[in-house]
Protein backbone atom coordinates (compact mmCIF):
# COMPACT_ATOMS: atom_id res chain seq x y z
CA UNK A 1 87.91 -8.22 160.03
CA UNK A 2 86.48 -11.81 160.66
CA UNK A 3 82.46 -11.49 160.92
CA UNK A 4 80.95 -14.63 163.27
CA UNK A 5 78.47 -16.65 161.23
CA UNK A 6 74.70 -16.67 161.99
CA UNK A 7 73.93 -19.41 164.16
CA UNK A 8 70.82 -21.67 163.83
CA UNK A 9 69.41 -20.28 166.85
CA UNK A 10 69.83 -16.73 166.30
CA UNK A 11 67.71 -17.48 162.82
CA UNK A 12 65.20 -19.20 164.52
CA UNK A 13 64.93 -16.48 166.87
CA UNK A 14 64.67 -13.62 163.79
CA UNK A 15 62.38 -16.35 162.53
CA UNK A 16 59.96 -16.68 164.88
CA UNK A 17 59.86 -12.69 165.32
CA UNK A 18 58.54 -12.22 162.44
CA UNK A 19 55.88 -14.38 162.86
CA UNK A 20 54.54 -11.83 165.53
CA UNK A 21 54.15 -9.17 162.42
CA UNK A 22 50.55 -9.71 161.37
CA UNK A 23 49.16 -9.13 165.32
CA UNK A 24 50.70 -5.91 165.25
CA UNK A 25 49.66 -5.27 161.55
CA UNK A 26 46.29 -5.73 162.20
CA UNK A 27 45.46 -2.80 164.91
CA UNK A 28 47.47 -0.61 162.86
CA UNK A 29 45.36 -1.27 159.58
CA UNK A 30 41.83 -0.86 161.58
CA UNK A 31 43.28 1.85 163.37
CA UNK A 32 44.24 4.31 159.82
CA UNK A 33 40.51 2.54 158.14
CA UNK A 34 38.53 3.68 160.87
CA UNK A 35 39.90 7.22 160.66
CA UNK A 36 39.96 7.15 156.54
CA UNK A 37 36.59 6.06 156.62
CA UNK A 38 35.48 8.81 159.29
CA UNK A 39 37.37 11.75 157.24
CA UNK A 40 35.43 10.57 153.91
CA UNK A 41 31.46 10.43 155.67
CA UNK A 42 32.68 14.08 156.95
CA UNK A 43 33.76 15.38 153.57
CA UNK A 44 31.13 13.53 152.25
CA UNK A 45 28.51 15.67 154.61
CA UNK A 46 30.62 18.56 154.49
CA UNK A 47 30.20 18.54 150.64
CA UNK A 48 26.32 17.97 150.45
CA UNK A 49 25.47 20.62 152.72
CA UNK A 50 27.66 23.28 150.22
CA UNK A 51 25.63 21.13 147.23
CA UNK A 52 22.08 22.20 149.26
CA UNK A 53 23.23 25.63 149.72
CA UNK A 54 23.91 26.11 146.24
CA UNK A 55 20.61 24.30 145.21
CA UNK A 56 18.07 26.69 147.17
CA UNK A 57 20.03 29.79 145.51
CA UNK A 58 18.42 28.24 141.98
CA UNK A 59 15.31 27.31 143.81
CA UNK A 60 16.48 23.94 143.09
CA UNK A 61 15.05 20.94 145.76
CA UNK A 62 17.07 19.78 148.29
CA UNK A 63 18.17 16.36 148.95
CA UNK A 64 20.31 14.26 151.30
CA UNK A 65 21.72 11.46 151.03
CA UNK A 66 22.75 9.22 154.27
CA UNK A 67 25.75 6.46 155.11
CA UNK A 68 23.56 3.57 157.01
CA UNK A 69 26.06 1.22 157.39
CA UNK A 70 30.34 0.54 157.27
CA UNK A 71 31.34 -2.90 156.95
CA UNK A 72 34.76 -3.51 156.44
CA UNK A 73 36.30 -6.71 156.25
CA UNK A 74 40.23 -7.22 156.56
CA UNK A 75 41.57 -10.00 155.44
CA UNK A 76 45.07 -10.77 157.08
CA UNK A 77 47.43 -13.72 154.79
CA UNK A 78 50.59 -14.79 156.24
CA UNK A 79 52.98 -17.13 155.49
CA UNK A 80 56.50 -18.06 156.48
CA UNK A 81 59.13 -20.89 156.15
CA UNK A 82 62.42 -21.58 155.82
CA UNK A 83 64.88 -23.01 153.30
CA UNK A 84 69.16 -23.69 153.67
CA UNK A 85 71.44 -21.33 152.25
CA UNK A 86 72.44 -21.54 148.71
CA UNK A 87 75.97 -21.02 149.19
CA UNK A 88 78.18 -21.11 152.41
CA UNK A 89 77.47 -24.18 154.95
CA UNK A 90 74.11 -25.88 154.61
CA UNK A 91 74.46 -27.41 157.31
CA UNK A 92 74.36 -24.27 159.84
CA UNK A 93 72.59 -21.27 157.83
CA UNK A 94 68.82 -21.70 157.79
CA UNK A 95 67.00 -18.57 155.78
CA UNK A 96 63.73 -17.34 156.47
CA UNK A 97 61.43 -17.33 153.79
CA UNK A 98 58.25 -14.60 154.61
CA UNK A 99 55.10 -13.35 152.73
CA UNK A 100 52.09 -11.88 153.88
CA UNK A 101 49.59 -10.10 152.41
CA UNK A 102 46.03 -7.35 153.69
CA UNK A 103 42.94 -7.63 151.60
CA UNK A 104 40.30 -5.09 152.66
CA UNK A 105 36.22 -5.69 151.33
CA UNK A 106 34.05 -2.65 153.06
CA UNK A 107 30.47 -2.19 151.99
CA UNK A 108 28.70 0.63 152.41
CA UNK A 109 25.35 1.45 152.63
CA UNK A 110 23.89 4.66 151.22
CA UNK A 111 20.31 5.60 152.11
CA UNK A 112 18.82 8.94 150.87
CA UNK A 113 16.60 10.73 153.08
CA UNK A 114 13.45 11.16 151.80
CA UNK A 115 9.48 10.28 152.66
CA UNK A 116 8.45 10.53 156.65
CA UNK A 117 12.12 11.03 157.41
CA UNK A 118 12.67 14.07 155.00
CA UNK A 119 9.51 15.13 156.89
CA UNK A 120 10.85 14.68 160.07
CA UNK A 121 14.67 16.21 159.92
CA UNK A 122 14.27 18.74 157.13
CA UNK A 123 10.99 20.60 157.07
CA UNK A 124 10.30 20.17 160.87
CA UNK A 125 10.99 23.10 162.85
CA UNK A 126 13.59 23.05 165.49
CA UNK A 127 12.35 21.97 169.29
CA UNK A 128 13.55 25.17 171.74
CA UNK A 129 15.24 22.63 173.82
CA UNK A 130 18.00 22.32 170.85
CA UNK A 131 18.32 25.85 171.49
CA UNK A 132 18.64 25.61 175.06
CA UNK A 133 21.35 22.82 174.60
CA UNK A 134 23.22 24.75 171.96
CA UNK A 135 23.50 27.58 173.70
CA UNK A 136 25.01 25.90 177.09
CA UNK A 137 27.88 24.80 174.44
CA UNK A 138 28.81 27.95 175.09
CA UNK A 139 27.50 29.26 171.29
CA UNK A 140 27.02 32.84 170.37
CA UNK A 141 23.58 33.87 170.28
CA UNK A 142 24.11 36.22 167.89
CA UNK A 143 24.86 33.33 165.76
CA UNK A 144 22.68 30.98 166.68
CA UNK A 145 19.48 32.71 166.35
CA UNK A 146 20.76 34.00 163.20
CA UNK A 147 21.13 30.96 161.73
CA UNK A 148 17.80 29.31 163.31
CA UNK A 149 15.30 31.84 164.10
CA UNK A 150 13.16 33.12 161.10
CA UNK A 151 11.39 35.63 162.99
CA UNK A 152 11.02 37.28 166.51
CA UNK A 153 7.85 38.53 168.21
CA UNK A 154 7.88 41.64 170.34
CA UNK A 155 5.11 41.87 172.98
CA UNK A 156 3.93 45.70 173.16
CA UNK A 157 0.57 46.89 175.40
CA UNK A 158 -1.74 46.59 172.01
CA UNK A 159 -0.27 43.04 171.37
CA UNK A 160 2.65 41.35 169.42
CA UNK A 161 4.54 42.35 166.70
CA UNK A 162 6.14 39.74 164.37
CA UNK A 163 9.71 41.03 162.63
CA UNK A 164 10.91 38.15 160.25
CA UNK A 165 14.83 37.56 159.59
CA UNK A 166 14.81 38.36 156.14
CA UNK A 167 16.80 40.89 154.22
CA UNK A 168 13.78 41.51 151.93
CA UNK A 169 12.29 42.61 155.10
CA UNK A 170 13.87 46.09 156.13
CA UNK A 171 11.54 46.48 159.12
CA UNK A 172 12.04 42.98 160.55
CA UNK A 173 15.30 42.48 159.40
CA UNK A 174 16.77 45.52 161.25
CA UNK A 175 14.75 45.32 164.74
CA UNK A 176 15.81 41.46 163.93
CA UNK A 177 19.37 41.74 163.92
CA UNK A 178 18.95 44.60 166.35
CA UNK A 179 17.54 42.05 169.24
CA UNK A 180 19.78 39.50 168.54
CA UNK A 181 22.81 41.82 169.17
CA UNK A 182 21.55 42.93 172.11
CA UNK A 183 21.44 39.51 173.63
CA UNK A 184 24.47 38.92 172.15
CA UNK A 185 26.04 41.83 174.00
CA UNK A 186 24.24 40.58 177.45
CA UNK A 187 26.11 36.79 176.80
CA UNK A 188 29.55 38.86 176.56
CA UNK A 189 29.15 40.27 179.80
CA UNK A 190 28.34 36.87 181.34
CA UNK A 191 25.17 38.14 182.27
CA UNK A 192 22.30 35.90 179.80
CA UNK A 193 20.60 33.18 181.61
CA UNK A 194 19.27 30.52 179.53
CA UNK A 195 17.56 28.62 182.41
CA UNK A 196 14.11 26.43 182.35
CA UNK A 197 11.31 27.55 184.65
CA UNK A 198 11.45 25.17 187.86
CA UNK A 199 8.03 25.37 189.62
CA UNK A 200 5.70 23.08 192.26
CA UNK A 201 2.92 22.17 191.12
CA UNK A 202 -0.15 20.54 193.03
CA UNK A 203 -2.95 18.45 193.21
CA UNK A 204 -5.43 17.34 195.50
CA UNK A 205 -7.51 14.34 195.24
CA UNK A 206 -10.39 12.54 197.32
CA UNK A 207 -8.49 10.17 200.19
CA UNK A 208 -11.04 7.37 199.15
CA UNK A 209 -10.23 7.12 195.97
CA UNK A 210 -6.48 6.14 196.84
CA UNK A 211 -6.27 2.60 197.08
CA UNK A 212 -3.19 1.38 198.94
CA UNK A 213 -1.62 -0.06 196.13
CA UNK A 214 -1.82 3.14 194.40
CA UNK A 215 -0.90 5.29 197.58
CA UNK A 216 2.75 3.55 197.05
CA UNK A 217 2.74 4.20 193.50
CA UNK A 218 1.73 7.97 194.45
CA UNK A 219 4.60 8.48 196.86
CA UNK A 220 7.36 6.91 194.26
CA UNK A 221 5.96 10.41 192.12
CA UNK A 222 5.13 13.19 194.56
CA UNK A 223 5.29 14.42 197.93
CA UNK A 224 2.01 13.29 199.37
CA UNK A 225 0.74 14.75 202.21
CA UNK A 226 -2.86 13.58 204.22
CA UNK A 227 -5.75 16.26 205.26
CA UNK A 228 -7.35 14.86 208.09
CA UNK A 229 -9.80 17.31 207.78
CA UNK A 230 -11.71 17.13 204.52
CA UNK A 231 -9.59 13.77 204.10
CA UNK A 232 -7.92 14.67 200.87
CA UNK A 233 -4.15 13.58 199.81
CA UNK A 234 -2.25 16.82 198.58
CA UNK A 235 0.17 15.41 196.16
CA UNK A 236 3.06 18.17 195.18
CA UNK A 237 5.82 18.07 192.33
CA UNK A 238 8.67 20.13 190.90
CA UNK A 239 7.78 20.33 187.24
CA UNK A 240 11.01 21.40 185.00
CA UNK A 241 8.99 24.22 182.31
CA UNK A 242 10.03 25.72 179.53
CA UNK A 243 13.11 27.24 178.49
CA UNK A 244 13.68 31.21 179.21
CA UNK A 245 16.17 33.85 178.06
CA UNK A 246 16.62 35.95 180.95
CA UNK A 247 19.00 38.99 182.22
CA UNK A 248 18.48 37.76 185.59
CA UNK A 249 18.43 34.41 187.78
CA UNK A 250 14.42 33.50 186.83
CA UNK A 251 15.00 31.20 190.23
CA UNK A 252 15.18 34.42 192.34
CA UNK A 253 11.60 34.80 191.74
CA UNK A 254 8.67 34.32 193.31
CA UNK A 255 6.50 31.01 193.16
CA UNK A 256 3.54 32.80 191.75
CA UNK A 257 5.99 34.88 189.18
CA UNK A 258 7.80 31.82 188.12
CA UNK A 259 3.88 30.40 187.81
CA UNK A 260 2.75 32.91 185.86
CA UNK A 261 5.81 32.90 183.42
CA UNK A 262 5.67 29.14 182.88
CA UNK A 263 1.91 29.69 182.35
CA UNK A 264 2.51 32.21 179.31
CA UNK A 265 5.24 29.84 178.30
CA UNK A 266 3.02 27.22 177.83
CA UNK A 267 1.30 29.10 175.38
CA UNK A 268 3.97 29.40 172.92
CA UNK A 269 4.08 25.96 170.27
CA UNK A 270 7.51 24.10 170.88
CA UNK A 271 9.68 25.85 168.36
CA UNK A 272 9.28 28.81 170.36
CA UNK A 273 12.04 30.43 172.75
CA UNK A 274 10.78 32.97 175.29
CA UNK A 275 13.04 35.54 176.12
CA UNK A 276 12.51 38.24 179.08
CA UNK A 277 14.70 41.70 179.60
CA UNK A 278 13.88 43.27 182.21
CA UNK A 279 15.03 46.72 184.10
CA UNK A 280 17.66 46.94 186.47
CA UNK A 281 19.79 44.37 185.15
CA UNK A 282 22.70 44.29 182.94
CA UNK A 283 21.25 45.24 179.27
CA UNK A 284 17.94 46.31 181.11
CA UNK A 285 18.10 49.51 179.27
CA UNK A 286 16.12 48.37 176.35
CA UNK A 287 13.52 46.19 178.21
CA UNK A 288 12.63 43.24 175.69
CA UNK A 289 9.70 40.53 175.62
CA UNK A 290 8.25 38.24 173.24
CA UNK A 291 9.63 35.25 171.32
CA UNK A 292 12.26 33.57 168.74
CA UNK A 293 10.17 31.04 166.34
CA UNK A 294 12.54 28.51 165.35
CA UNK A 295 12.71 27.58 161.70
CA UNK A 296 13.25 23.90 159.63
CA UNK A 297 16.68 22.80 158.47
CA UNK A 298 15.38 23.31 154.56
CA UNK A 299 14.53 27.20 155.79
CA UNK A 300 18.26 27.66 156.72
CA UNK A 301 19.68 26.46 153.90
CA UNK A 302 17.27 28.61 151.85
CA UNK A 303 18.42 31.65 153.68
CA UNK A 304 21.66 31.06 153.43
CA UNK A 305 21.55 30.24 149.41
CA UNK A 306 19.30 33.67 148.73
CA UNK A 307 21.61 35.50 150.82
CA UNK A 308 24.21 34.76 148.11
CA UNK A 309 22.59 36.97 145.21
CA UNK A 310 18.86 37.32 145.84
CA UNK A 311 18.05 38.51 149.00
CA UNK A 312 22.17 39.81 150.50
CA UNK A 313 22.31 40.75 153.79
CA UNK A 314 23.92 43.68 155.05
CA UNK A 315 25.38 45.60 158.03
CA UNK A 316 22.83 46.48 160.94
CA UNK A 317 24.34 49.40 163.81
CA UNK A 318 23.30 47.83 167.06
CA UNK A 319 20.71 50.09 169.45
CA UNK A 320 21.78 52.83 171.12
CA UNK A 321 20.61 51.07 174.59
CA UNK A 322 22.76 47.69 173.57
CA UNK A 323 26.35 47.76 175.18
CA UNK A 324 29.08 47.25 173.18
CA UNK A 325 29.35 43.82 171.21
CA UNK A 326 32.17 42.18 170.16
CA UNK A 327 31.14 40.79 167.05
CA UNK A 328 28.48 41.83 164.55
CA UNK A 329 29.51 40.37 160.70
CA UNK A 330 27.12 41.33 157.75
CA UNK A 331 26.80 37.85 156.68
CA UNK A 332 25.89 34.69 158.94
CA UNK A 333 28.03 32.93 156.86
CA UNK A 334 29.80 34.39 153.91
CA UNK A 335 30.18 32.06 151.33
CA UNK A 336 32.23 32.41 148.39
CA UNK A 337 31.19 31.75 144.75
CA UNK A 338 33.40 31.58 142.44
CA UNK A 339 33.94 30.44 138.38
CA UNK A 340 37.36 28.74 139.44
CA UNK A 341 38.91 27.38 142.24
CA UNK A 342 39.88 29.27 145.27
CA UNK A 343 42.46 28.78 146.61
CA UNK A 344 43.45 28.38 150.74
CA UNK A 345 39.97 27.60 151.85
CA UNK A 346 39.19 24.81 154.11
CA UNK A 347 36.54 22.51 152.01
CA UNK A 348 35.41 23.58 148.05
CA UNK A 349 32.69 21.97 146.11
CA UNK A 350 31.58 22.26 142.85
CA UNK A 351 28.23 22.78 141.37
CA UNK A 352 26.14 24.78 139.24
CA UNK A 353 29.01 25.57 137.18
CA UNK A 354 30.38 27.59 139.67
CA UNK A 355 33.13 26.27 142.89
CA UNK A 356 31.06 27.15 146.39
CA UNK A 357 33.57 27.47 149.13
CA UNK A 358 32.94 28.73 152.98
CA UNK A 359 35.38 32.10 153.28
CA UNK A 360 37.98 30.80 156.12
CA UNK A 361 40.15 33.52 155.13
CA UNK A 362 40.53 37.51 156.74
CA UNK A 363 39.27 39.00 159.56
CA UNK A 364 35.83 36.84 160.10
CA UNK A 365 37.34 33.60 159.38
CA UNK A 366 36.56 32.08 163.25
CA UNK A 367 32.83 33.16 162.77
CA UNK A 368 32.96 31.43 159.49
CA UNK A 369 34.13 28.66 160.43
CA UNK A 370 32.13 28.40 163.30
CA UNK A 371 28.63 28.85 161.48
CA UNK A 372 29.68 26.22 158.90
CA UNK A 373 30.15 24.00 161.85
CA UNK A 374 26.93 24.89 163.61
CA UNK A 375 25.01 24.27 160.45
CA UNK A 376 26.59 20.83 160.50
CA UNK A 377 25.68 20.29 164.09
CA UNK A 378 22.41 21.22 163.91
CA UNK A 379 22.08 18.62 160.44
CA UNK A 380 23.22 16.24 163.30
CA UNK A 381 20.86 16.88 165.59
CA UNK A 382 18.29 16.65 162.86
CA UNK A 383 18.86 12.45 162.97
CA UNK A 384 16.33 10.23 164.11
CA UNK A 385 17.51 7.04 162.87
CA UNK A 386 18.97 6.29 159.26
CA UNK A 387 17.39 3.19 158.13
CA UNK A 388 19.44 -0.12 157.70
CA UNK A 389 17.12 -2.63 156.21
CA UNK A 390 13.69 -2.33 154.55
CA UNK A 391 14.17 0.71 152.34
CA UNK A 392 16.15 1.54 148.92
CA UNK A 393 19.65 2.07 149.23
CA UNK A 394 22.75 2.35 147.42
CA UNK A 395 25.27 -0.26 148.38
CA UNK A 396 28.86 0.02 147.33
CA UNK A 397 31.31 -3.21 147.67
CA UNK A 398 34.73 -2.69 146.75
């Protein structure tokens, strides 16, 4: 069968199509970089936070270490010509000749976290309004105040009683865990209501001493209204309080209720979460109120590694006055130690001479998984701003 020879113009076509390569090369390359580089910082994270864990269970200090900065540079070589057929006729085959070539040059900045910072994101406890924002992700409660809470405070008639979340701690830990499953069984039912106190407040101040200048700035803030008769300006503003756990809407209450709660509320430092149970609700059976105190990112991860030998938790019955829940695992996170590596589990890391690996396998594997990734939220949320400039760092060009 005769086969038509290739014609100058269909090689200059073929030609010329390749020399269209390198601009689709290019978004391909950033494209799989971006993503390789985005899996390692993860792992990388992932890794030092199992590292941390396994540090506090040998009373060992903790330490982080941050990525800055990712600067990769591609470099993109291309090169194309053409030269006449060795055999056949010269005169009407032109081959292409085609070489290109990707160079990649990232540098990356490592900072560790220490000084101020350290200060700031590691032994700081949590603000209640991470809390608050956490828990309209839809988080369990259970879990979350597990993880974050290191004690609760009951309010009784003769004052409050403090029960810390520690398994060294019968008392605490029980009526702890106890609490926290009621709640927990209150968010099942769709009932919780994790709502900040919305209020008016007022003022009133002497008309004179309003000039007009100020009178505009005034009504850009407030709701001004004038007295004629002891010529006074009443100025009035909804002020957004602090966050409460409720069983009930807190904005079907009164002004002076919703008053008076912000006004104990105000009490309470920051890291404190006020929660209110009352009667006649849904998990008003066991009326509850006090307060969680919110703990530092160091004091989880020193739960979490004494849990592993020193200080284990262990299985709590909820109260008879909680509904039924439908989770309640011993540990807030089980984590596996082991002298070899397991096998089947999401992310291992080794240290201490022993493999530390979060269980992702039987029947609590979801929880598992999920506290692993709250604890790498809340690291997150710990961020201020990782220094670029002006401090030591690690930089690593390939």
């Amino acid at each position: 069968m005769h086969r038509p020879r290739p014609t100058i113009a269909g090689n200059v076509l073929a030609f010329f199509g390749l020399l269209v390569l390198p601009g689709c090369l290019s978004p391909v390359t950033l494209t799989r970089a971006v993503i390789a580089y985005d899996e390692a910082i993860t792992e990388s994270q992932s890794k030092q936070l199992l590292v941390n864990i396994a540090r506090a269970q040998h009373h060992q200090p903790i330490h982080f270490t941050g990525v800055s900065n990712v600067a990769a540079t591609f470099d993109f070589r291309f090169t194309a010509g053409a030269t006449p057929a060795l055999t056949g006729d010269a005169s009407r085959t032109i081959l292409p000749v085609i070489g290109g070539s990707v160079a990649e040059n990232p540098t990356i900045s490592i900072a560790p976290i220490e000084g101020e910072e350290f200060t700031q994101r590691l032994l700081t406890p949590f603000h209640e309004a991470k809390l608050t924002l956490l828990l309209r992700q839809g988080i369990d409660i259970d879990l979350l105040l597990r993880l974050m809470a290191k004690e609760l405070r009951v309010n009784h008639h003769d004052g409050a009683v403090a029960y810390r979340n520690n398994p060294s701690d019968k008392v605490g830990y029980e009526m702890f865990r106890r609490v926290v499953l009621h709640l927990s069984a209150i968010q099942d039912h769709n009932s919780l209501y994790v709502e900040p106190l919305s209020i008016e407040r007022s003022w009133t101040i002497p008309a004179d001493s309003v000039t007009a200048e100020g009178f505009k700035t005034l009504e850009q803030e407030y709701q001004v209204a004038y007295n004629a008769k002891d010529k006074t300006f009443t100025l009035r503003k909804q002020v957004e309080g602090g966050t409460l756990i409720t069983n009930y809407d807190p904005n079907l209450l009164s002004r002076e209720e919703r008053i008076r709660l912000q006004n104990e509320n105000e009490l309470e430092l920051p890291h404190d979460v006020t929660f209110d149970i009352r009667p006649g609700h849904y998990g008003g059976d066991w009326p509850l109120k006090g307060t969680f105190r919110l703990r530092s990112f160091n004091a989880m991860l020193n739960f979490l590694g004494l849990s592993l030998a020193e200080e284990p938790e262990y299985h709590i019955e909820k109260d008879r006055r909680t509904p039924e829940v439908m989770e309640n695992p011993v540990k807030t996170m089980d984590l596996i130690v082991s002298p070899s590596a397991p096998s089947g589990l999401d992310l291992t890391m080794k240290s201490h001479g022993n493999y530390y690996a979060v269980n992702t396998t039987g029947p609590q594997a979801r929880w598992n998984r999920e506290a692993f990734k709250l604890l790498s939220q809340l690291f997150q949320m710990t961020v201020t701003e990782i220094p670029r400039a002006g401090v030591p760092s690690i930089t690593i060009a390939k």
